[in-house]
Protein backbone atom coordinates (compact mmCIF):
# COMPACT_ATOMS: atom_id res chain seq x y z
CA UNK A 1 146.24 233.45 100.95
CA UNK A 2 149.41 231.66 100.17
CA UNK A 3 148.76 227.72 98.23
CA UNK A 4 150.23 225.99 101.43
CA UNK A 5 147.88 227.83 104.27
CA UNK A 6 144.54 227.32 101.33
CA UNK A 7 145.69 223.36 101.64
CA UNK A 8 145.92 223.60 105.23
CA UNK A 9 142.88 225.17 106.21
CA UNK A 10 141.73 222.64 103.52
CA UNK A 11 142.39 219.59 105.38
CA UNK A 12 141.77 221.29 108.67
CA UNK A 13 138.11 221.53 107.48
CA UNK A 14 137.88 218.25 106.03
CA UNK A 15 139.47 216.40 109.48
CA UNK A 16 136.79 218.67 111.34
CA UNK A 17 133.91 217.92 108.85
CA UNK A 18 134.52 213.95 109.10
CA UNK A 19 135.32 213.80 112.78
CA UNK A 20 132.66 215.88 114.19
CA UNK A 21 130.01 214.32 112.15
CA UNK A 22 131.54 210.60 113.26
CA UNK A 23 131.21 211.71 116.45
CA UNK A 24 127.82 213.20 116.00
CA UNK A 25 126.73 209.56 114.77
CA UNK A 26 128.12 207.84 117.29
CA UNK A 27 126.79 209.98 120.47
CA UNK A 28 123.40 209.63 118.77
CA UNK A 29 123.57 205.53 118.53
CA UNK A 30 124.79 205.53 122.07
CA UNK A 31 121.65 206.79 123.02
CA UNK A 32 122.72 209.95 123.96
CA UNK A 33 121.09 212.69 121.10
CA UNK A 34 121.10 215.86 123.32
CA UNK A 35 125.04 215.51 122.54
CA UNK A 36 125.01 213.80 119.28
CA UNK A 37 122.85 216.99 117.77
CA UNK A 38 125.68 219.19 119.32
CA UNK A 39 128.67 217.40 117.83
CA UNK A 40 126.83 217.37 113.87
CA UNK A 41 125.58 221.37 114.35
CA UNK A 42 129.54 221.99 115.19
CA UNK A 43 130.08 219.51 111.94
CA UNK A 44 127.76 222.09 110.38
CA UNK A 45 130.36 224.76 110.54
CA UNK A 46 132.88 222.59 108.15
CA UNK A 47 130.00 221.22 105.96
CA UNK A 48 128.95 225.01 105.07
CA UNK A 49 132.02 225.71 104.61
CA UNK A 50 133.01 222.75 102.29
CA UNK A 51 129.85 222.86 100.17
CA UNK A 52 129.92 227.16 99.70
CA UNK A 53 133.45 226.55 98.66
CA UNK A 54 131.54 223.45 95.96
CA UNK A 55 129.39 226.19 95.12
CA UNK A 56 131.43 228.67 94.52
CA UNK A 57 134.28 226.63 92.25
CA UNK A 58 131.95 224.24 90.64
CA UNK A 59 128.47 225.62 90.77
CA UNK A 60 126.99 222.92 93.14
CA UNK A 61 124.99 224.84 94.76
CA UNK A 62 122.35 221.51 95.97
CA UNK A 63 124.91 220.29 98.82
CA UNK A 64 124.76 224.16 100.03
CA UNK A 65 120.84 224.42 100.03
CA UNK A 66 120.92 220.94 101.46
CA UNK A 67 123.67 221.79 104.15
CA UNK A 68 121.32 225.25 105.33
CA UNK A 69 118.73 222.88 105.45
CA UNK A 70 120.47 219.89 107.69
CA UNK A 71 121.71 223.09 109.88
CA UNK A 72 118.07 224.46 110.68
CA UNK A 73 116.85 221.05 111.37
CA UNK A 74 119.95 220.73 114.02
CA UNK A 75 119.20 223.94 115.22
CA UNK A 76 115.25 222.98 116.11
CA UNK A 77 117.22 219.53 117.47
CA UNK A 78 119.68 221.99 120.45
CA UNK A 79 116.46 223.75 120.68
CA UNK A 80 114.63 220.69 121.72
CA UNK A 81 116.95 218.71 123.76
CA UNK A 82 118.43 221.44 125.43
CA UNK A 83 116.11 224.32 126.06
């Protein structure tokens, strides 16, 4: 992968990772969960990513273990709210 597309997908991931989980926040204050647990699982997808990526180039591997973690519990939270 060329440097420019690695800092593109880069800040792709990092716009996603911020505004998903912003928006994940804010559904849930406005009293409206069943959507905020949507938005941060989506936010879930960047956060993996972000924190494997940690993992892999600086050997942080507690954000990763904590990010599985965070996922499962939104996971059980769609489970709840919408099935």
């Amino acid at each position: 992968m060329k440097e420019q597309e690695r800092r593109s997908l880069n800040n792709f991931m990092q716009i996603g990772l911020v505004g998903f989980t912003m928006l994940g926040f804010l559904l849930t204050s406005l009293k409206l969960p069943q959507y905020g647990v949507i938005s941060n699982l989506i936010s879930e997808v960047f956060w993996v990513y972000s924190t494997y990526k940690a993992w892999k180039e600086a050997n942080q591997i507690g954000m990763f273990v904590n990010t599985l973690i965070v996922t499962a519990i939104l996971i059980f939270g769609v489970i709840n709210y919408w099935l």
